[in-house]
PDB file of N, CA and C in Angstrom:
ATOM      1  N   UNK A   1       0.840  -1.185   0.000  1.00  0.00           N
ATOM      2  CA  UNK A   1       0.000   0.000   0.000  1.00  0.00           C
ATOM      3  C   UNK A   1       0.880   1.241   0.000  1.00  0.00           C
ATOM      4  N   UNK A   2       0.527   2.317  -0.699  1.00  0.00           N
ATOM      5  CA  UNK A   2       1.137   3.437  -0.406  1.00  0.00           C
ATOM      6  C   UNK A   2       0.530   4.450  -0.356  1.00  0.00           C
ATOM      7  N   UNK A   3       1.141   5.971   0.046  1.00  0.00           N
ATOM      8  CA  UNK A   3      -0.110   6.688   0.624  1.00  0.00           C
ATOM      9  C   UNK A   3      -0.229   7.762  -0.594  1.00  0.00           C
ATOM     10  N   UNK A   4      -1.261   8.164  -0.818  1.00  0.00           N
ATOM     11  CA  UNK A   4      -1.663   9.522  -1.899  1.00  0.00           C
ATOM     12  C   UNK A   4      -1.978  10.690  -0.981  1.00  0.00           C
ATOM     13  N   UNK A   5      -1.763  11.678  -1.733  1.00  0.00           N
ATOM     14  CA  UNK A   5      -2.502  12.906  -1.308  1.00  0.00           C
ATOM     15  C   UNK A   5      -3.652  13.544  -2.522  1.00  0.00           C
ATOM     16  N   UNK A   6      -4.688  13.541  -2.196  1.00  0.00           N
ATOM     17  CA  UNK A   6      -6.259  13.634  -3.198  1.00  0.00           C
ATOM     18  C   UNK A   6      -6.468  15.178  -2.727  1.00  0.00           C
ATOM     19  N   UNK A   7      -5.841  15.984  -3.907  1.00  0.00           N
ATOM     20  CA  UNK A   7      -6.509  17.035  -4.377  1.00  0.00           C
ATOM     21  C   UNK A   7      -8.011  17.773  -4.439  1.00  0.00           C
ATOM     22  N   UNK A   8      -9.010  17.702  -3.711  1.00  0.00           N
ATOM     23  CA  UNK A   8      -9.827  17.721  -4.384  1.00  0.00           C
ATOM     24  C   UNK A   8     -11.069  18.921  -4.266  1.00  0.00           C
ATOM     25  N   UNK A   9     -12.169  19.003  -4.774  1.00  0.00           N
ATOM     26  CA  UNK A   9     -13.273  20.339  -4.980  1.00  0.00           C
ATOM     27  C   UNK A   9     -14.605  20.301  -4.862  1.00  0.00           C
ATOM     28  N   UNK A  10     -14.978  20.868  -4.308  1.00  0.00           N
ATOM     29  CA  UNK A  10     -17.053  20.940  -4.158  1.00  0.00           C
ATOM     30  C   UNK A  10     -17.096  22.245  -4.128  1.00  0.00           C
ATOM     31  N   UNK A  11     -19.092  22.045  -4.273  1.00  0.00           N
ATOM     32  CA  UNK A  11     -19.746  23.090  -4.255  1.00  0.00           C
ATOM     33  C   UNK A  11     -20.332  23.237  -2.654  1.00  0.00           C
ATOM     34  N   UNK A  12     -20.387  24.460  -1.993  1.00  0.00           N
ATOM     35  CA  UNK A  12     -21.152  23.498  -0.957  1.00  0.00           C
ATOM     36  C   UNK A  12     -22.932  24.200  -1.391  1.00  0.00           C
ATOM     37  N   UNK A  13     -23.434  23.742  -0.494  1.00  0.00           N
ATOM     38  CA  UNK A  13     -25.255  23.611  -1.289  1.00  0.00           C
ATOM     39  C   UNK A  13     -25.385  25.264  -1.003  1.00  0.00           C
ATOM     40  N   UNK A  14     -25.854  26.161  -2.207  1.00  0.00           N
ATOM     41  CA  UNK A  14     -26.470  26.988  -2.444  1.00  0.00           C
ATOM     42  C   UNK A  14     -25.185  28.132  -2.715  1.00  0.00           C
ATOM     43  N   UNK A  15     -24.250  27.627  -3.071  1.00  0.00           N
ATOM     44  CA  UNK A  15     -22.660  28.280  -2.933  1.00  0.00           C
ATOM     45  C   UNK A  15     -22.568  28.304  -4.513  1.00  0.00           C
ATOM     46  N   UNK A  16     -21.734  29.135  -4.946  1.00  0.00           N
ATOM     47  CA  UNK A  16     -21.206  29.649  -6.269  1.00  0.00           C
ATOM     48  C   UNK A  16     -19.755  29.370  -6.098  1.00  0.00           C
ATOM     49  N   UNK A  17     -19.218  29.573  -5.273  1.00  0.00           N
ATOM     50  CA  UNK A  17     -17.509  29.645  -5.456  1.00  0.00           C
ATOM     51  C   UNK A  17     -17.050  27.759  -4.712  1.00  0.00           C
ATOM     52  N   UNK A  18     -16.393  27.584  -5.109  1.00  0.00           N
ATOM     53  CA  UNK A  18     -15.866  26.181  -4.679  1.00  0.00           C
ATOM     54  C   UNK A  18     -14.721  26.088  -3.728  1.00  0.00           C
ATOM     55  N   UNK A  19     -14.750  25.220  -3.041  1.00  0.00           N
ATOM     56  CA  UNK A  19     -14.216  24.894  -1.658  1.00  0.00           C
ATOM     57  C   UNK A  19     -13.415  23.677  -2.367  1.00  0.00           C
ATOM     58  N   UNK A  20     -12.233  23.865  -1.624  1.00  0.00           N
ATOM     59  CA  UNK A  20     -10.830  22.923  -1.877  1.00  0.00           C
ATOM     60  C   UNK A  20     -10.531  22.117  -0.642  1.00  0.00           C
ATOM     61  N   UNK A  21     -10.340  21.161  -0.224  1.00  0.00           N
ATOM     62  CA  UNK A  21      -8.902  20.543   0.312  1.00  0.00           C
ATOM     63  C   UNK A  21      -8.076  19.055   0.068  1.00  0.00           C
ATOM     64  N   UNK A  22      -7.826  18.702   0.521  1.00  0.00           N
ATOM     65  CA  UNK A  22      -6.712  17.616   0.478  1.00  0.00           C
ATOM     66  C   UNK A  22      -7.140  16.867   1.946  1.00  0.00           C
ATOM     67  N   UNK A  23      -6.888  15.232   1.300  1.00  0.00           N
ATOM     68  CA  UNK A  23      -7.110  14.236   1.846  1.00  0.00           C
ATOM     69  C   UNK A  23      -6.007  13.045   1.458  1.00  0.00           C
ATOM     70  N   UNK A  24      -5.135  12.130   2.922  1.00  0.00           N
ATOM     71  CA  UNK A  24      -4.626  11.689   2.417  1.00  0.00           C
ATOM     72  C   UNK A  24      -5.553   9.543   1.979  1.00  0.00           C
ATOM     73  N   UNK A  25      -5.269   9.242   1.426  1.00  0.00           N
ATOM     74  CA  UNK A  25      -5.588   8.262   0.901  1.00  0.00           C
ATOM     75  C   UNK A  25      -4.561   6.526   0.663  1.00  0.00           C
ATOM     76  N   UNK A  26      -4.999   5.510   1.612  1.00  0.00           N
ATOM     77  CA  UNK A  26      -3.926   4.319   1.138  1.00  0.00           C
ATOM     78  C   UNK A  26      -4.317   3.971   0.113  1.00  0.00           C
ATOM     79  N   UNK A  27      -3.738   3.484  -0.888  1.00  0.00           N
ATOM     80  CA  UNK A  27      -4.033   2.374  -2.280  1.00  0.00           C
ATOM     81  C   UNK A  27      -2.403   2.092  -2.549  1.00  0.00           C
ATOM     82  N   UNK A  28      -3.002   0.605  -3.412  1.00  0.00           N
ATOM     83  CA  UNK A  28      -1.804   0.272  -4.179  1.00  0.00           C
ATOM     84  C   UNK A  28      -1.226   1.302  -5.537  1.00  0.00           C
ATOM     85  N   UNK A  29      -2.445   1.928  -5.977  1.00  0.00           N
ATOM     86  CA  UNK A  29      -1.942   2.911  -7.290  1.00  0.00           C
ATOM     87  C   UNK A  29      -2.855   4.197  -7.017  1.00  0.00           C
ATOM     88  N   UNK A  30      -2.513   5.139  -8.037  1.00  0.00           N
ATOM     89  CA  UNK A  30      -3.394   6.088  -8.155  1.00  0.00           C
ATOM     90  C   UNK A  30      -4.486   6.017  -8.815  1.00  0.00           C
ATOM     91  N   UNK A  31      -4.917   5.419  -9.561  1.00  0.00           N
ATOM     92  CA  UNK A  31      -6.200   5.117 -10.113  1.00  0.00           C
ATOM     93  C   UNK A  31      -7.159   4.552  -8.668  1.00  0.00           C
ATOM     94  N   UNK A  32      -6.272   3.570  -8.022  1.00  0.00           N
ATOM     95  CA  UNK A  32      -7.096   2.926  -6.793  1.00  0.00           C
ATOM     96  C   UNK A  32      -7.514   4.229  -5.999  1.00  0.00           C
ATOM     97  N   UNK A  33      -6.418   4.777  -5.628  1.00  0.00           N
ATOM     98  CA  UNK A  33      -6.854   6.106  -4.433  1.00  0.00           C
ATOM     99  C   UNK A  33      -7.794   6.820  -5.073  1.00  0.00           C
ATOM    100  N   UNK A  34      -7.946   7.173  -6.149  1.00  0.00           N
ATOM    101  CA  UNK A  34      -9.734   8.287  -6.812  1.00  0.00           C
ATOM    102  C   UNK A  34     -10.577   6.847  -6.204  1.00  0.00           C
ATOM    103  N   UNK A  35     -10.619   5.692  -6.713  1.00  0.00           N
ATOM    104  CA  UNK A  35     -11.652   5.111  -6.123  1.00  0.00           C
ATOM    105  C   UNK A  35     -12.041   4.790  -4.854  1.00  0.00           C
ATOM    106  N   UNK A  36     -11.304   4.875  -4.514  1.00  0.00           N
ATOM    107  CA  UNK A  36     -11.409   5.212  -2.623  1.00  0.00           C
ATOM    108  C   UNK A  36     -11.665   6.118  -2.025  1.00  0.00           C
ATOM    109  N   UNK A  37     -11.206   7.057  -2.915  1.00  0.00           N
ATOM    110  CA  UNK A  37     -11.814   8.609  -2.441  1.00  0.00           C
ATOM    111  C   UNK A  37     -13.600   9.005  -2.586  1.00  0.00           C
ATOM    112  N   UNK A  38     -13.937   8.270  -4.391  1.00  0.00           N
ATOM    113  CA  UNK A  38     -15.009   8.108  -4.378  1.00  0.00           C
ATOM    114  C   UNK A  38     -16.015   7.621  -3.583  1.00  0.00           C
ATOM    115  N   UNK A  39     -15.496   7.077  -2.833  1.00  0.00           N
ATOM    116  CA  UNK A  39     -16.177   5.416  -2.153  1.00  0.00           C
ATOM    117  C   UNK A  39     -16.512   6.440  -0.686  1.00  0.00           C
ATOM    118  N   UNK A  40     -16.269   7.584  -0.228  1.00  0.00           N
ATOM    119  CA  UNK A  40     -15.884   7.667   0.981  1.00  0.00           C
ATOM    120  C   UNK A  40     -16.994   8.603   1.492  1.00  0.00           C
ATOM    121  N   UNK A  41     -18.158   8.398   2.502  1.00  0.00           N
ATOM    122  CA  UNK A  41     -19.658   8.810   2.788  1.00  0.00           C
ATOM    123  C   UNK A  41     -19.701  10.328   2.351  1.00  0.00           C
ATOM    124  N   UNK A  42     -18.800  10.837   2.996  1.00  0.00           N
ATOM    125  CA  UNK A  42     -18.748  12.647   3.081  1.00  0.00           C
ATOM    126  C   UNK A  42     -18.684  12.992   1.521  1.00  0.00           C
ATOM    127  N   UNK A  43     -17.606  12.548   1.038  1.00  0.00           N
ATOM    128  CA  UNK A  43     -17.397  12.773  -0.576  1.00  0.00           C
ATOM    129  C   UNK A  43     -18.543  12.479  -0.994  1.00  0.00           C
ATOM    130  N   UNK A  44     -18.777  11.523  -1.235  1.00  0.00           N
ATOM    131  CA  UNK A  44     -20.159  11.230  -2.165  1.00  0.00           C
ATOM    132  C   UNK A  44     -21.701  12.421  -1.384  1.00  0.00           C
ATOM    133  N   UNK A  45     -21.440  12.327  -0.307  1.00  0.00           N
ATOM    134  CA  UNK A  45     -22.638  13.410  -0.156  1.00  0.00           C
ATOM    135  C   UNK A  45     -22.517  15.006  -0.350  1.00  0.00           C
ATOM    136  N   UNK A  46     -21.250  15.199  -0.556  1.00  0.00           N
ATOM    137  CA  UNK A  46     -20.764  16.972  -0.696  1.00  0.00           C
ATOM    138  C   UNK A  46     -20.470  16.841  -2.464  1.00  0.00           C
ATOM    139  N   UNK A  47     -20.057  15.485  -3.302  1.00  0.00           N
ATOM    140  CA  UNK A  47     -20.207  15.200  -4.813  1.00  0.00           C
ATOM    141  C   UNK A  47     -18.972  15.715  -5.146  1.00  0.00           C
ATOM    142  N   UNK A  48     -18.372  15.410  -3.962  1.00  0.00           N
ATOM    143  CA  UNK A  48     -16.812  16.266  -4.480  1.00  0.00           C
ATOM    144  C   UNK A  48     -15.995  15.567  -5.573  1.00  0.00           C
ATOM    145  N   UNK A  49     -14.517  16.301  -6.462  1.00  0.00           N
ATOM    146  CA  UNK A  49     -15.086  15.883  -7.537  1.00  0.00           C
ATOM    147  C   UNK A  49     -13.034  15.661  -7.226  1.00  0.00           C
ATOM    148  N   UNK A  50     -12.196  15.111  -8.126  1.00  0.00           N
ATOM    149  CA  UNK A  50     -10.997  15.107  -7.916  1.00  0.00           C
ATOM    150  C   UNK A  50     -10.189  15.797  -8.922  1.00  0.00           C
ATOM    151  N   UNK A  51      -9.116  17.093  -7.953  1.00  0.00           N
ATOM    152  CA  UNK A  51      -8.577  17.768  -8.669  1.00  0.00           C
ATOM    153  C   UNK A  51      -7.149  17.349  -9.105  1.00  0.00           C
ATOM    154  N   UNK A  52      -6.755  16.248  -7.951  1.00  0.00           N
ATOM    155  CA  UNK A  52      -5.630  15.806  -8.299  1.00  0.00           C
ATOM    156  C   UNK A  52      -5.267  14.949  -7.632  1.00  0.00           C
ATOM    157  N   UNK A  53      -4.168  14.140  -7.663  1.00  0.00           N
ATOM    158  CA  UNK A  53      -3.954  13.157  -6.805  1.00  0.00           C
ATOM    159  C   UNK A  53      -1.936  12.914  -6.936  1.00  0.00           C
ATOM    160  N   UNK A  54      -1.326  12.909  -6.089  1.00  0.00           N
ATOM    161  CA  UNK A  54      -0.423  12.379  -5.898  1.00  0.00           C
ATOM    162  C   UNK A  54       0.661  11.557  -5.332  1.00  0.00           C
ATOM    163  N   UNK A  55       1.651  10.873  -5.365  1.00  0.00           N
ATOM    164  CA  UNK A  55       2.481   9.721  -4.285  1.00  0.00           C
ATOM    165  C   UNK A  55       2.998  10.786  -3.440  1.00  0.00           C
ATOM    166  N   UNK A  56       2.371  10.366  -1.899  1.00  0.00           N
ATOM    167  CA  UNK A  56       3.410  10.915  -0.903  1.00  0.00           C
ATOM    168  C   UNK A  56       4.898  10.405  -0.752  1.00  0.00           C
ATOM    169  N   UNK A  57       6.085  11.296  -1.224  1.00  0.00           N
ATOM    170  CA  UNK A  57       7.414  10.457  -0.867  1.00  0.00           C
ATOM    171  C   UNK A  57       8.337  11.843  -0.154  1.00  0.00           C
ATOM    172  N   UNK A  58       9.073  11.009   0.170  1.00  0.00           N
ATOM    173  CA  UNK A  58       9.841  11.836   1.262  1.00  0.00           C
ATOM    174  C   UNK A  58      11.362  12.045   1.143  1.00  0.00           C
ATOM    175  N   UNK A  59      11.676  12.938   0.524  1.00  0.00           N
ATOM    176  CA  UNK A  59      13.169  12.921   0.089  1.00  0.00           C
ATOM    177  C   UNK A  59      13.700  11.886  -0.750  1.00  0.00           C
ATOM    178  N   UNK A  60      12.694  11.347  -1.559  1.00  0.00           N
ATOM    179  CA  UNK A  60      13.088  10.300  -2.447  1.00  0.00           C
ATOM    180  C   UNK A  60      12.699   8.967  -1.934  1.00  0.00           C
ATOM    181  N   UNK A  61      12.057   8.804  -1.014  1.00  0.00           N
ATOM    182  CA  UNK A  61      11.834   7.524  -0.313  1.00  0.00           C
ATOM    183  C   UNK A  61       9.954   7.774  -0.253  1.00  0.00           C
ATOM    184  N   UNK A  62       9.536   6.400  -1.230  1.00  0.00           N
ATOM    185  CA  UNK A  62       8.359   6.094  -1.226  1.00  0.00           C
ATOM    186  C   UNK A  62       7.709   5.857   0.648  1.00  0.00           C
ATOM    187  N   UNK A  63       6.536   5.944   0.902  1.00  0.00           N
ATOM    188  CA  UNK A  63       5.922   5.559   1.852  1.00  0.00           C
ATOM    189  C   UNK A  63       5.521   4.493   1.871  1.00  0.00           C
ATOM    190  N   UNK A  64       5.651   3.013   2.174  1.00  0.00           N
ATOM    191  CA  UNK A  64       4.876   1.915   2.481  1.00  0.00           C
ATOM    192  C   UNK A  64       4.261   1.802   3.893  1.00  0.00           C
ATOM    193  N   UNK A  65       2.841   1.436   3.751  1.00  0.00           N
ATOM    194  CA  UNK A  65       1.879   1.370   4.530  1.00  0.00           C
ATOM    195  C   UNK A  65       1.632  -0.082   4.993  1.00  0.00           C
ATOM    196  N   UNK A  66       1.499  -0.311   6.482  1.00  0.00           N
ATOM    197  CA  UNK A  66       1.096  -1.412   6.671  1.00  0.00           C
ATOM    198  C   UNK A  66      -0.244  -1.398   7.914  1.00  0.00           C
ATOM    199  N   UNK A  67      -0.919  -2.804   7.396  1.00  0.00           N
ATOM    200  CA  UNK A  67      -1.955  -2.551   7.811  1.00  0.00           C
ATOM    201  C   UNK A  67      -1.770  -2.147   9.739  1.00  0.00           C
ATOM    202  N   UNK A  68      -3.106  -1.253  10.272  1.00  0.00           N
ATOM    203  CA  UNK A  68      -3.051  -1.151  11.736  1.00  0.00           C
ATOM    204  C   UNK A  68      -4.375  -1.517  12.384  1.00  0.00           C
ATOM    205  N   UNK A  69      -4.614  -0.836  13.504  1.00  0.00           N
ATOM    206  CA  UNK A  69      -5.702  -0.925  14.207  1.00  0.00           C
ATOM    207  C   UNK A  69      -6.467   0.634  14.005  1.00  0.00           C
ATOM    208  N   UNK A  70      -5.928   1.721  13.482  1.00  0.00           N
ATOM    209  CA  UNK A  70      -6.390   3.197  13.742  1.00  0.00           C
ATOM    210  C   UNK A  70      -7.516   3.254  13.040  1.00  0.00           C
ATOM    211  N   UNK A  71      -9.099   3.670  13.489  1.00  0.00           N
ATOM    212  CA  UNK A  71     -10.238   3.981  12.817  1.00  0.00           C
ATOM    213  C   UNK A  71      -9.671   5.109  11.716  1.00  0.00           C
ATOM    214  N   UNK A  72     -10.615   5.303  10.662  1.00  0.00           N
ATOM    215  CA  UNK A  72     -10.325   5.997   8.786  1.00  0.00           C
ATOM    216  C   UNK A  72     -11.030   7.006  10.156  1.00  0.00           C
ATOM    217  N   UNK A  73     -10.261   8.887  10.285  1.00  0.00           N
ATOM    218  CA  UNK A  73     -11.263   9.325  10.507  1.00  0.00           C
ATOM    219  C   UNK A  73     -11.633  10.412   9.600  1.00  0.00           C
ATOM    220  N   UNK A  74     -12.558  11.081   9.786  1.00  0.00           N
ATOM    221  CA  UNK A  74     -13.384  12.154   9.239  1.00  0.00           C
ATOM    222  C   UNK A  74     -12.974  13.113   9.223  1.00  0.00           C
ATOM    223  N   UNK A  75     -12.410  14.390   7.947  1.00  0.00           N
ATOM    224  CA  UNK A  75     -11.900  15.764   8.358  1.00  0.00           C
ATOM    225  C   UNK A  75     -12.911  16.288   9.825  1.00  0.00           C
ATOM    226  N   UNK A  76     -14.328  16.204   9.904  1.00  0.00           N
ATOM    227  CA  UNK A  76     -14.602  16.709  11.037  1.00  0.00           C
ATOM    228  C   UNK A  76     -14.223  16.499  11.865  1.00  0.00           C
ATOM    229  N   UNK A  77     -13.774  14.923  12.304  1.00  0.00           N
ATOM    230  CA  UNK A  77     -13.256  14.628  13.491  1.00  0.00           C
ATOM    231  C   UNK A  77     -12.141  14.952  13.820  1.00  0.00           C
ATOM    232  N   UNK A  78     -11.020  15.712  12.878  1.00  0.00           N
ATOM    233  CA  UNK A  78      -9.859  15.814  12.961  1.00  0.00           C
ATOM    234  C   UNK A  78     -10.058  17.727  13.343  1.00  0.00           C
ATOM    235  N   UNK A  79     -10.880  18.589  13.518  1.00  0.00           N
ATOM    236  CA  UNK A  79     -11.012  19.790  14.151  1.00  0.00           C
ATOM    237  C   UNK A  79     -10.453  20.412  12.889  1.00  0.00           C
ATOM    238  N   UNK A  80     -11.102  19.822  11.592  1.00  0.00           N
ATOM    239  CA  UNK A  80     -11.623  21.404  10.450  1.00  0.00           C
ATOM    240  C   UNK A  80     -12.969  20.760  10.091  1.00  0.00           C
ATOM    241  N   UNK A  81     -13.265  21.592   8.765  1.00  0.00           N
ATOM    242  CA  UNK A  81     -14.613  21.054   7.914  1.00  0.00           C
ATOM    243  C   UNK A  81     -14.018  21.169   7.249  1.00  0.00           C
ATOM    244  N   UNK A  82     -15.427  20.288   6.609  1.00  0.00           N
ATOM    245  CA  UNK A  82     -15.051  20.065   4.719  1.00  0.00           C
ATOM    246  C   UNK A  82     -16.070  20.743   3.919  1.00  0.00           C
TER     247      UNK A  82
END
């Protein structure tokens, strides 16, 4: 697994200008991480849409992910909105 960072954009309801942020995402590829992103309650109910997506690496060194115990949480739960 490795980790992405998902670009991405909504409207929020009755809004004209569009709202941005970034989410990070595990998958084996980047095609996988949009579908995971898709897949994910908040996204699909705000219809957010993907502006971009890229490999988190770190001075040249990929990230490998292994599985844990930590609940997926929610930008809300993490003290912003989306």
């Amino acid at each position: 697994m490795k980790l992405f960072l998902v670009h991405y954009g909504f409207y929020p309801q009755g809004e004209i200008w569009e709202q941005h942020g970034v989410v990070h995402v595990a998958a084996p590829s980047a095609a996988e991480a949009k579908k995971a992103f898709k897949a994910i309650d908040w996204v699909k109910a705000k219809k957010a849409h993907v502006d971009g997506i890229v490999e988190v690496r770190v001075d040249g060194y990929g990230i490998e992910l292994i599985p844990g115990t930590s609940p997926q949480a929610e930008p809300e739960r993490l003290g912003f909105s989306v």
